[in-house]
C-alpha atoms as a PDB file:
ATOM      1  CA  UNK A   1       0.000   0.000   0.000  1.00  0.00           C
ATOM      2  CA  UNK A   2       0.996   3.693  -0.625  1.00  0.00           C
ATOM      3  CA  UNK A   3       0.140   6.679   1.331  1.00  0.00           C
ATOM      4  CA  UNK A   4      -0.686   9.981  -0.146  1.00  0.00           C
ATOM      5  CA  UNK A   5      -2.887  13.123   0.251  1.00  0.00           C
ATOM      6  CA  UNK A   6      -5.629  14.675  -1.625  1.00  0.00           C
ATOM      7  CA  UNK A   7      -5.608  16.492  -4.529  1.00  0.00           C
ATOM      8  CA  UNK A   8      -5.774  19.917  -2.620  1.00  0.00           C
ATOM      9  CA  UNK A   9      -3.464  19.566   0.767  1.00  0.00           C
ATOM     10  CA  UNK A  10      -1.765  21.633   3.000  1.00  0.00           C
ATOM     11  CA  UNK A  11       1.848  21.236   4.989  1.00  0.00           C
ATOM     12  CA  UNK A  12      -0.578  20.019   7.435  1.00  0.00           C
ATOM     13  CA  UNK A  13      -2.224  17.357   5.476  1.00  0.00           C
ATOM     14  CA  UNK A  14       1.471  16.444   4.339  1.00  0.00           C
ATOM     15  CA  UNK A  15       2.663  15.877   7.312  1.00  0.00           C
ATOM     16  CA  UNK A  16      -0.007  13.766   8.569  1.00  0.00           C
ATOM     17  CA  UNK A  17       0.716  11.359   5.524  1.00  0.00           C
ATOM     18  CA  UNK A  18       3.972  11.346   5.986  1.00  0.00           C
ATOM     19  CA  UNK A  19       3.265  10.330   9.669  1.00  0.00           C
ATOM     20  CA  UNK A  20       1.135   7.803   8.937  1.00  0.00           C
ATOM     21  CA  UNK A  21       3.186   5.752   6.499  1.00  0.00           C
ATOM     22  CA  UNK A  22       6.279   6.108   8.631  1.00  0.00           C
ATOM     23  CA  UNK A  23       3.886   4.593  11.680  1.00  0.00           C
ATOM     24  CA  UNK A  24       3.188   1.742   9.564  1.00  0.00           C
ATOM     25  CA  UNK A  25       5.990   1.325   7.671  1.00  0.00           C
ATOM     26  CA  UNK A  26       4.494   2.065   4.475  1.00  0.00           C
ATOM     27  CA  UNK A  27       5.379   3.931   1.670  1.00  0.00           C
ATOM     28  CA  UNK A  28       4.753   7.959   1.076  1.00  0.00           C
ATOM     29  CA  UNK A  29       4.268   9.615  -2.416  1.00  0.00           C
ATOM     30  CA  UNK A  30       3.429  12.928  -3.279  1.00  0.00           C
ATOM     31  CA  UNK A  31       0.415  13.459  -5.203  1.00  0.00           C
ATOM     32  CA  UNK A  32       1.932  15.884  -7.756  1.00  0.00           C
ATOM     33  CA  UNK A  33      -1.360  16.566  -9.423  1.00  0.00           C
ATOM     34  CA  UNK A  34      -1.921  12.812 -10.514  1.00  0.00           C
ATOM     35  CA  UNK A  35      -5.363  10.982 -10.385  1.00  0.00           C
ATOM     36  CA  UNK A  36      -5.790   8.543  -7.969  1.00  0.00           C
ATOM     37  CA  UNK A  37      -6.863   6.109 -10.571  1.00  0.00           C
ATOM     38  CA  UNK A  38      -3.537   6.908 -12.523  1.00  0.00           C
ATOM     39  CA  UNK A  39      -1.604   6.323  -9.461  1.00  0.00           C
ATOM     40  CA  UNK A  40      -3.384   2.830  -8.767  1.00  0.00           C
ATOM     41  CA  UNK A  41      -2.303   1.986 -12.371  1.00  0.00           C
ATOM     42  CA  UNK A  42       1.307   3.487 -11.776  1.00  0.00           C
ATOM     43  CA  UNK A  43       2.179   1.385  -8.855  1.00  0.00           C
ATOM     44  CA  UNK A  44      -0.254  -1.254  -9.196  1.00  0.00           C
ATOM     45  CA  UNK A  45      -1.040  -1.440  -5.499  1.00  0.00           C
ATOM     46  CA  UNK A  46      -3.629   0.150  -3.249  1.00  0.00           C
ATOM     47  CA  UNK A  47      -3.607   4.004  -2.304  1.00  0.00           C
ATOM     48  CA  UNK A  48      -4.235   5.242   0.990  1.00  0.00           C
ATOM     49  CA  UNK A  49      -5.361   8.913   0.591  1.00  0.00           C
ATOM     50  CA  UNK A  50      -4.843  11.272   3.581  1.00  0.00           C
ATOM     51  CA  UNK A  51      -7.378  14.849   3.709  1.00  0.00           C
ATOM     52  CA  UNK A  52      -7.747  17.364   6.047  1.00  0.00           C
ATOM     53  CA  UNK A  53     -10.739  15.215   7.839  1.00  0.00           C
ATOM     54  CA  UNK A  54     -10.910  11.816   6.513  1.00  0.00           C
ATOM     55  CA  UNK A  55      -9.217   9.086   4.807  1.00  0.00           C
ATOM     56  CA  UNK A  56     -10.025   6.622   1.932  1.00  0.00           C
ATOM     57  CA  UNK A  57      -8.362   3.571   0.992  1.00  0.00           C
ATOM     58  CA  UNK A  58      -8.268   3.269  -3.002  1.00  0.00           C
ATOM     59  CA  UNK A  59      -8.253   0.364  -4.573  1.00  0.00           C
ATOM     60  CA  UNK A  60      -8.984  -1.149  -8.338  1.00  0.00           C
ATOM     61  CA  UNK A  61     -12.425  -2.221  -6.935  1.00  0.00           C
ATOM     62  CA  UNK A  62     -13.451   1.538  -5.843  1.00  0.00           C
ATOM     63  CA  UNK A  63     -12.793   2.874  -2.436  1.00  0.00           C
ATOM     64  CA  UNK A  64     -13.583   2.809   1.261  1.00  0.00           C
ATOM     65  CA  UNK A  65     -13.352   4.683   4.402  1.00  0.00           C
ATOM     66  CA  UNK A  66     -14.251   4.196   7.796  1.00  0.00           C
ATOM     67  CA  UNK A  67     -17.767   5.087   8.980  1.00  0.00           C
ATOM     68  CA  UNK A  68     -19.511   3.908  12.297  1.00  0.00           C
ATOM     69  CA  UNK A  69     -22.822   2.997  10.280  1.00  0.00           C
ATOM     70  CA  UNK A  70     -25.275   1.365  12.025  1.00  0.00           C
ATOM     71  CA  UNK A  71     -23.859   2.082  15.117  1.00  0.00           C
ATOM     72  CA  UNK A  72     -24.908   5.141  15.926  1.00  0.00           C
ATOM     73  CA  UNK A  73     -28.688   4.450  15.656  1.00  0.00           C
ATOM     74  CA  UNK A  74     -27.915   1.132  17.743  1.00  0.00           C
ATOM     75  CA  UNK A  75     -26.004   3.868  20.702  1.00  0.00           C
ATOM     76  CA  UNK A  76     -29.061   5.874  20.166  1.00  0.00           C
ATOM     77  CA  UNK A  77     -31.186   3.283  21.038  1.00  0.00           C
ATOM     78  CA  UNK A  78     -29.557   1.822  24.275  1.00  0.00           C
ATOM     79  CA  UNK A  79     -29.329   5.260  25.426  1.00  0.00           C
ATOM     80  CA  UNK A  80     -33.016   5.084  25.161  1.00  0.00           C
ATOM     81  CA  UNK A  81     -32.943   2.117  27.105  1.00  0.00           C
ATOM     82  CA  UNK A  82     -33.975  -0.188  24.490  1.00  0.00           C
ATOM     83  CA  UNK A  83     -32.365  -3.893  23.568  1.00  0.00           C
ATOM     84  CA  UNK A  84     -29.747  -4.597  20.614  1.00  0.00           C
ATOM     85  CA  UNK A  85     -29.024  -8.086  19.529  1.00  0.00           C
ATOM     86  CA  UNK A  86     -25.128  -7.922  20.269  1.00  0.00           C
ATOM     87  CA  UNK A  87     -25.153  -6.938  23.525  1.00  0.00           C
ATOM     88  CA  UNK A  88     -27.808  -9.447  24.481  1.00  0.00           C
ATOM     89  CA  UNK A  89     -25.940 -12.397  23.532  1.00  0.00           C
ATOM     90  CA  UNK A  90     -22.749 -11.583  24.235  1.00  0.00           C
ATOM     91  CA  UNK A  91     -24.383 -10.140  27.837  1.00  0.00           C
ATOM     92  CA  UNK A  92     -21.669  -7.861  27.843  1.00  0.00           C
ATOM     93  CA  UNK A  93     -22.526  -4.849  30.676  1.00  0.00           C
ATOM     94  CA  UNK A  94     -20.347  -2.284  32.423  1.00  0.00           C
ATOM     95  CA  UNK A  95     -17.037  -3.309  33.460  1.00  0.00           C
ATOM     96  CA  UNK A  96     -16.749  -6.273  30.967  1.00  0.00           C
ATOM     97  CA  UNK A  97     -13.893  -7.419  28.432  1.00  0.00           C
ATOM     98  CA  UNK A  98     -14.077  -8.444  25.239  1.00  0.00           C
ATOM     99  CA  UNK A  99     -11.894  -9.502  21.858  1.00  0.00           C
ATOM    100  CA  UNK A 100     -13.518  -8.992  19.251  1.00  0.00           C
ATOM    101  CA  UNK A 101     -11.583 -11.629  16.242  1.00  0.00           C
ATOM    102  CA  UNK A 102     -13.045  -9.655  13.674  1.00  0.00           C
ATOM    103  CA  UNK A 103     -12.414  -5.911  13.384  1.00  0.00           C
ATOM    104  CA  UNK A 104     -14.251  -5.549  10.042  1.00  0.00           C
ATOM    105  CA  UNK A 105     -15.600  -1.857  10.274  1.00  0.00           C
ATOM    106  CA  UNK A 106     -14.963  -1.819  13.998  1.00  0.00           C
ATOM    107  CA  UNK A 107     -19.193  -1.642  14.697  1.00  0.00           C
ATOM    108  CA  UNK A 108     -19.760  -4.438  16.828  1.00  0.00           C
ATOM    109  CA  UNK A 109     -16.438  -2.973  18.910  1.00  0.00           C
ATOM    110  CA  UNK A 110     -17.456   0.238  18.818  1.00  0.00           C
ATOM    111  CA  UNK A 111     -20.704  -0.771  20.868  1.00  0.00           C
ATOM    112  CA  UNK A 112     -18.964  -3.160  22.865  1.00  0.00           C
ATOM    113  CA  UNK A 113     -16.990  -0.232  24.285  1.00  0.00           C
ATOM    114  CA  UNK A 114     -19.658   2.144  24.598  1.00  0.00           C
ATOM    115  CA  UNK A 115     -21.326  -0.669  26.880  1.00  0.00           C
ATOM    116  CA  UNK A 116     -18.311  -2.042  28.741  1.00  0.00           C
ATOM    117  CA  UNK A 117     -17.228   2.113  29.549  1.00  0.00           C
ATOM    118  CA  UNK A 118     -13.976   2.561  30.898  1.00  0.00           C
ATOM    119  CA  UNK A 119     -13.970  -0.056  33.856  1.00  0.00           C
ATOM    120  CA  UNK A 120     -14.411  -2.383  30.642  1.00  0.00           C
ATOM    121  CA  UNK A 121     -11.645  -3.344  28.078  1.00  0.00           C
ATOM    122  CA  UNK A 122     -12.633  -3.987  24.091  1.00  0.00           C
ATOM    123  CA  UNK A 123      -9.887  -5.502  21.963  1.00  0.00           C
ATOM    124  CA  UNK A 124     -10.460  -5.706  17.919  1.00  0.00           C
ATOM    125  CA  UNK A 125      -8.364  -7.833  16.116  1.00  0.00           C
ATOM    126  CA  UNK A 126      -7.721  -7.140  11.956  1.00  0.00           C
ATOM    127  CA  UNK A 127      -5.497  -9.098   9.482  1.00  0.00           C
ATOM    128  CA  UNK A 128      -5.530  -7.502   6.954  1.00  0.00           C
ATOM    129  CA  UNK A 129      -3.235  -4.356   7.262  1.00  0.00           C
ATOM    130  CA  UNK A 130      -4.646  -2.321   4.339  1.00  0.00           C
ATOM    131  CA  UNK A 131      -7.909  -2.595   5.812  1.00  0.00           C
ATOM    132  CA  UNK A 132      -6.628  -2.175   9.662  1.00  0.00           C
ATOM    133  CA  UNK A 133      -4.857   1.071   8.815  1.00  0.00           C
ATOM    134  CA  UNK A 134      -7.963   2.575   7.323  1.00  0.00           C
ATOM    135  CA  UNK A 135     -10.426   1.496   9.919  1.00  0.00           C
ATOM    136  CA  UNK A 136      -8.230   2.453  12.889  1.00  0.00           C
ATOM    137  CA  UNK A 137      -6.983   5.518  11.592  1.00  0.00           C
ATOM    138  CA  UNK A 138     -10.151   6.785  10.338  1.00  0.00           C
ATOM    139  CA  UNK A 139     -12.221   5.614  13.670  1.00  0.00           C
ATOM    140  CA  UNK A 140      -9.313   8.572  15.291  1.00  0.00           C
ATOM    141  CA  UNK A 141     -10.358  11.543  13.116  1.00  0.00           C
ATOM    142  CA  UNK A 142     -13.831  10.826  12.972  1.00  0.00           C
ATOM    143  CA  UNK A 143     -16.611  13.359  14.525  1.00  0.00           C
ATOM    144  CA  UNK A 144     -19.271  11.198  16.132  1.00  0.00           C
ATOM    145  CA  UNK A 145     -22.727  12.910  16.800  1.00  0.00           C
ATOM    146  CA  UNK A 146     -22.720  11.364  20.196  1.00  0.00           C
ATOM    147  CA  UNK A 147     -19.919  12.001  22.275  1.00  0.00           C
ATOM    148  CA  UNK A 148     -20.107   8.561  24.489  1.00  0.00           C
ATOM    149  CA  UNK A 149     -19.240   7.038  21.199  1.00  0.00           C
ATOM    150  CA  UNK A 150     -16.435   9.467  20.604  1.00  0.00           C
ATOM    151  CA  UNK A 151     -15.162   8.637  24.252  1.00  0.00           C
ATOM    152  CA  UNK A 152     -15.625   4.553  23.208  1.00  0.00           C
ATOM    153  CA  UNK A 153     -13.656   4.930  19.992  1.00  0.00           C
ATOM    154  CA  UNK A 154     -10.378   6.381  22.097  1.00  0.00           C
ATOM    155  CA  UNK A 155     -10.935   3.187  24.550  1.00  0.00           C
ATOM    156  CA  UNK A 156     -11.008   0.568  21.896  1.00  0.00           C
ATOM    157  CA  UNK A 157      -7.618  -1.400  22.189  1.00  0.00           C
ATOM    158  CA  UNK A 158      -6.477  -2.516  18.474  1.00  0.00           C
ATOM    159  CA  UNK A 159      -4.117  -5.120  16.856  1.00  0.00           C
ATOM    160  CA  UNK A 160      -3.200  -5.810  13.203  1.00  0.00           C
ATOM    161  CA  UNK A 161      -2.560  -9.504  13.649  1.00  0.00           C
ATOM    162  CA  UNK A 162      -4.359 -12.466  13.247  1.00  0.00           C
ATOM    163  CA  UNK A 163      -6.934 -13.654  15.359  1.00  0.00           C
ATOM    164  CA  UNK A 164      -5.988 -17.067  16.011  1.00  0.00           C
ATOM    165  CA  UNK A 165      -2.291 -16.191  16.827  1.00  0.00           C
ATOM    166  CA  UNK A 166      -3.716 -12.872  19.125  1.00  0.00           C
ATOM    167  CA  UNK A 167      -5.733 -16.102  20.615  1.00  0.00           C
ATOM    168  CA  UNK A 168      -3.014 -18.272  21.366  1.00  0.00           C
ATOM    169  CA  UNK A 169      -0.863 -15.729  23.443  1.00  0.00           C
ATOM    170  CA  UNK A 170      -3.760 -15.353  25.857  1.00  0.00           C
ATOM    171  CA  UNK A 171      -3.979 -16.564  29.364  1.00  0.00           C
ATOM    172  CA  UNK A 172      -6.823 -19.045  29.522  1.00  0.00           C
ATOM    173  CA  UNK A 173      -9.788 -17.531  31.096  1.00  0.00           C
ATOM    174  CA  UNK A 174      -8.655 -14.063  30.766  1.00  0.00           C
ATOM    175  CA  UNK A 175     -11.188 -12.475  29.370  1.00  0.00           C
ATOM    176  CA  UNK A 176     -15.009 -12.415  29.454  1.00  0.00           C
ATOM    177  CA  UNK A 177     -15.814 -12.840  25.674  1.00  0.00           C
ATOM    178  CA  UNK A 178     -14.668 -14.154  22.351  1.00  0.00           C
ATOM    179  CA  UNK A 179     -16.716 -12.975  19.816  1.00  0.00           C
ATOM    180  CA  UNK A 180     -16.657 -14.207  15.888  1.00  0.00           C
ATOM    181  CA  UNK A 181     -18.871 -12.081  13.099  1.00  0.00           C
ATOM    182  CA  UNK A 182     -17.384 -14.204   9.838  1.00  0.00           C
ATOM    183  CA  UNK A 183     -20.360 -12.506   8.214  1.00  0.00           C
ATOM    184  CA  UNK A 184     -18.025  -9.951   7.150  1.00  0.00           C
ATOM    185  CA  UNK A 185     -17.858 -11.558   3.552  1.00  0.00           C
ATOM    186  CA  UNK A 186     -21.561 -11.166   3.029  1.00  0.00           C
ATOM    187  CA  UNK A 187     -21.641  -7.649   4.481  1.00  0.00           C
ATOM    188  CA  UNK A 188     -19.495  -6.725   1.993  1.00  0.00           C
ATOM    189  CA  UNK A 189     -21.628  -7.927  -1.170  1.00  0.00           C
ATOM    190  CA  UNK A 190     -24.281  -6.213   0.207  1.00  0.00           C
ATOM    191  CA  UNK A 191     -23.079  -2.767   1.566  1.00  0.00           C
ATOM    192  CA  UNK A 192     -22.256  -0.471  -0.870  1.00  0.00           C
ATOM    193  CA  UNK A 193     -19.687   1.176   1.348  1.00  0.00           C
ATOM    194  CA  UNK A 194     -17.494  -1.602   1.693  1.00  0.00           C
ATOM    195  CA  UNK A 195     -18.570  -3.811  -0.935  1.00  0.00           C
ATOM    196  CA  UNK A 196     -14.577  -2.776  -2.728  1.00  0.00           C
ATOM    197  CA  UNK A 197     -12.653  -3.938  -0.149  1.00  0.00           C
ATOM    198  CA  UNK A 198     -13.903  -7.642  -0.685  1.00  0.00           C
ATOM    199  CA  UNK A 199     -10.701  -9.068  -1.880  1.00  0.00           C
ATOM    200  CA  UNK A 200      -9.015  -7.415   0.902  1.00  0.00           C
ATOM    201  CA  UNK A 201     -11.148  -9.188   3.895  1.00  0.00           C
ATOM    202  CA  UNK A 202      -9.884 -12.451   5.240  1.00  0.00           C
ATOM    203  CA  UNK A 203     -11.777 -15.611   3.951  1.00  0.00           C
ATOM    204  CA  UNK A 204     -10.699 -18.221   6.368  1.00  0.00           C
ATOM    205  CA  UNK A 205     -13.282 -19.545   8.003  1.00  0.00           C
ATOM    206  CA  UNK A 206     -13.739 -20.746  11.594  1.00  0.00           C
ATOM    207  CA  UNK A 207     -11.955 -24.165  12.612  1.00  0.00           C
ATOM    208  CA  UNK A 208     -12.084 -26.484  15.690  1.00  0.00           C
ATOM    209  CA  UNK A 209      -8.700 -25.050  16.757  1.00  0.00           C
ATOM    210  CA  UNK A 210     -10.179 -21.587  16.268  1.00  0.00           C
ATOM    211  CA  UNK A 211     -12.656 -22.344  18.461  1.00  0.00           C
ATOM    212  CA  UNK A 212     -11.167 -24.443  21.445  1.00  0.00           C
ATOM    213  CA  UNK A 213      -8.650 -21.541  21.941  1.00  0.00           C
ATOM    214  CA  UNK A 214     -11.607 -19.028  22.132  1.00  0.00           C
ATOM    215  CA  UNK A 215     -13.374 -21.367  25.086  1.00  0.00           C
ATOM    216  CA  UNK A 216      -9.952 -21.578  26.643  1.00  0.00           C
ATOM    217  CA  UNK A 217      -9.449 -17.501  26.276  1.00  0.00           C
ATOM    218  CA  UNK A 218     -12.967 -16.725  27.540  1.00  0.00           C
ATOM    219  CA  UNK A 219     -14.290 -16.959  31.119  1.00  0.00           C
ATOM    220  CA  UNK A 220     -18.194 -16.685  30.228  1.00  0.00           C
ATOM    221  CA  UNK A 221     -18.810 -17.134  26.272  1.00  0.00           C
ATOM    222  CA  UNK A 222     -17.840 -17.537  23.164  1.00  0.00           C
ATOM    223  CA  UNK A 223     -20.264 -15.674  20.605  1.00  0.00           C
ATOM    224  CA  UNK A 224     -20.893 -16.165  16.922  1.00  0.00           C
ATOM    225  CA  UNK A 225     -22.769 -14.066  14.509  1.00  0.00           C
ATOM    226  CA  UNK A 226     -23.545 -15.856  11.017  1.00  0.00           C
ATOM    227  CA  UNK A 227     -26.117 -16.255   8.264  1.00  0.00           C
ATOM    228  CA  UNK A 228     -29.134 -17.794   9.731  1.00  0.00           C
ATOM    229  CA  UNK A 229     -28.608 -20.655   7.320  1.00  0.00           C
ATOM    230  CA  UNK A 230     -25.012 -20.858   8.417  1.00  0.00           C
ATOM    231  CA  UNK A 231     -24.028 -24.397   9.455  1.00  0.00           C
ATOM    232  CA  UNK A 232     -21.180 -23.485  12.020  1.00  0.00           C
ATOM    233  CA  UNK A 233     -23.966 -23.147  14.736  1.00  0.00           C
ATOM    234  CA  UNK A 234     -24.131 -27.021  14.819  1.00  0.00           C
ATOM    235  CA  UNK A 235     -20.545 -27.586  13.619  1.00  0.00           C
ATOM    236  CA  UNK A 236     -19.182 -26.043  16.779  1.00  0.00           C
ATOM    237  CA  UNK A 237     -21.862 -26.044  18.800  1.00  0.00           C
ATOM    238  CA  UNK A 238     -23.327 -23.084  19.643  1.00  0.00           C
ATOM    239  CA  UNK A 239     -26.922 -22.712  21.153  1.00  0.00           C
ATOM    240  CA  UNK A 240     -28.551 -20.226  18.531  1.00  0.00           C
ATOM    241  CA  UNK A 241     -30.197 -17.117  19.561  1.00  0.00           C
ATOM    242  CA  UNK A 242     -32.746 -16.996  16.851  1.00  0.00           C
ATOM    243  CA  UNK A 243     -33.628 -13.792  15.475  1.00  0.00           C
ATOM    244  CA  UNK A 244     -36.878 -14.008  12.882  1.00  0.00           C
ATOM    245  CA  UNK A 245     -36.629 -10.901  11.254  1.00  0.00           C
ATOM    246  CA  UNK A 246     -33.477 -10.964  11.088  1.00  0.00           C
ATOM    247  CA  UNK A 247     -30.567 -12.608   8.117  1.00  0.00           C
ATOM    248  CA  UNK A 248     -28.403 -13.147  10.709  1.00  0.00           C
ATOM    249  CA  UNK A 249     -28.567 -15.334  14.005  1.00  0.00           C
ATOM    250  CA  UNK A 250     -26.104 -15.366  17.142  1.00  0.00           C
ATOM    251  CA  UNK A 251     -24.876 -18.302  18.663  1.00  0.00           C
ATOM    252  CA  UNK A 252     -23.494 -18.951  22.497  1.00  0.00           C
ATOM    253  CA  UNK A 253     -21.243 -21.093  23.635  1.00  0.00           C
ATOM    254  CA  UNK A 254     -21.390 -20.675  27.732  1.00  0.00           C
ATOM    255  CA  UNK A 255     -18.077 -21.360  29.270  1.00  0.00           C
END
């Protein structure tokens, strides 16, 4: 990946690319005036574009940036004191810890933390650095309508590694939840907004090992979230949480 800055920057906007792409080890180029598109062909790689308030990864598919979706209506809502569907079946409440094995567009994290507050802890785990730098970088410069969310963003601990190896250097029973969402794949076919990063996202499914090191990580549950028609419910056997209006079910594994 290269790291660059939009077509009209500042020394500012300059210096944050350049700061970026030294943090990650990444390369910087200056725009000099040259498309993005022309730049994709150029160096045949994806382009990370830095602006004054946001940033967009580029790639040959189209582009994406970070966005907390969904979750602000869902903050909204508990606020309100009414349910959501993540928090009941991972039971997750003031105070509690989390990993989260797949960051995707850090949603399901982003509630977590706005739960689990600051006596809590919320780790999100991505493999895929392209897509890590974009999401975690982009959750920092973001300007949330509600400021508990802004506050959860800054509290959300993050790793570019993968899951399974994060897993594995874990104490057993040292945290409260392990939480899968492999639905990542289909959220991308059918959101618009990150529907170009698909060849980016990391297809390997769950496996037995996957999932013993998650019950020996976790002190309460291990959680899955997958197509209702999804057979890893039974494969690994979680108790579904079935949701009838809903594509998606959640499963439970109760340590």
């Amino acid at each position: 990946m290269i790291i660059t800055t939009s077509g009209r920057s500042n020394v500012s906007v300059i210096h944050e690319a350049k700061r970026i792409a030294e943090r990650y080890n990444a390369s910087y180029i200056h725009r000099n005036k040259e498309s993005i598109k022309k730049l994709l062909e150029k160096y045949q790689t994806n382009i990370l574009m830095v602006g004054r308030e946001k940033i967009e990864l580029h790639t040959h598919s189209g582009k994406v940036k970070y966005h907390p979706n969904f979750a602000q209506v869902r903050a909204k809502r508990l606020l309100k004191g009414q349910s959501d569907a993540f928090i009941e079946a991972t039971e997750l409440n003031k105070g509690s810890s989390i990993i989260d094995c797949t960051m995707g567009m850090l949603s399901d994290s982003l509630i977590a933390s706005f739960i689990v507050d600051e006596a809590g802890s919320v780790t999100s785990l991505e493999a895929v650095q392209d897509l890590y730098i974009t999401m975690v970088e982009g959750m920092d410069r973001y300007r949330y309508e509600i400021q508990e969310l802004s506050k959860a963003a800054s509290r959300i601990k993050t790793y570019n590694i993968n899951a399974i190896d994060y897993l594995k250097s874990q104490e057993d029973s040292s945290v409260d939840v392990v939480y899968f969402d492999p639905m990542f794949e289909e959220t991308v076919e059918s959101s618009s907004g990150i529907q170009s990063i698909e060849s980016l996202a990391n297809h390997n499914g769950l496996t037995e090992e996957f999932i013993n090191e998650a019950k020996r990580v976790a002190n309460k549950r291990v959680v899955l979230k997958a197509h209702f028609r999804s057979s890893m419910f039974e494969t690994f056997g979680f108790m579904r949480c079935v949701r009838s209006s809903s594509a998606s079910h959640f499963g439970v594994i109760i340590i």
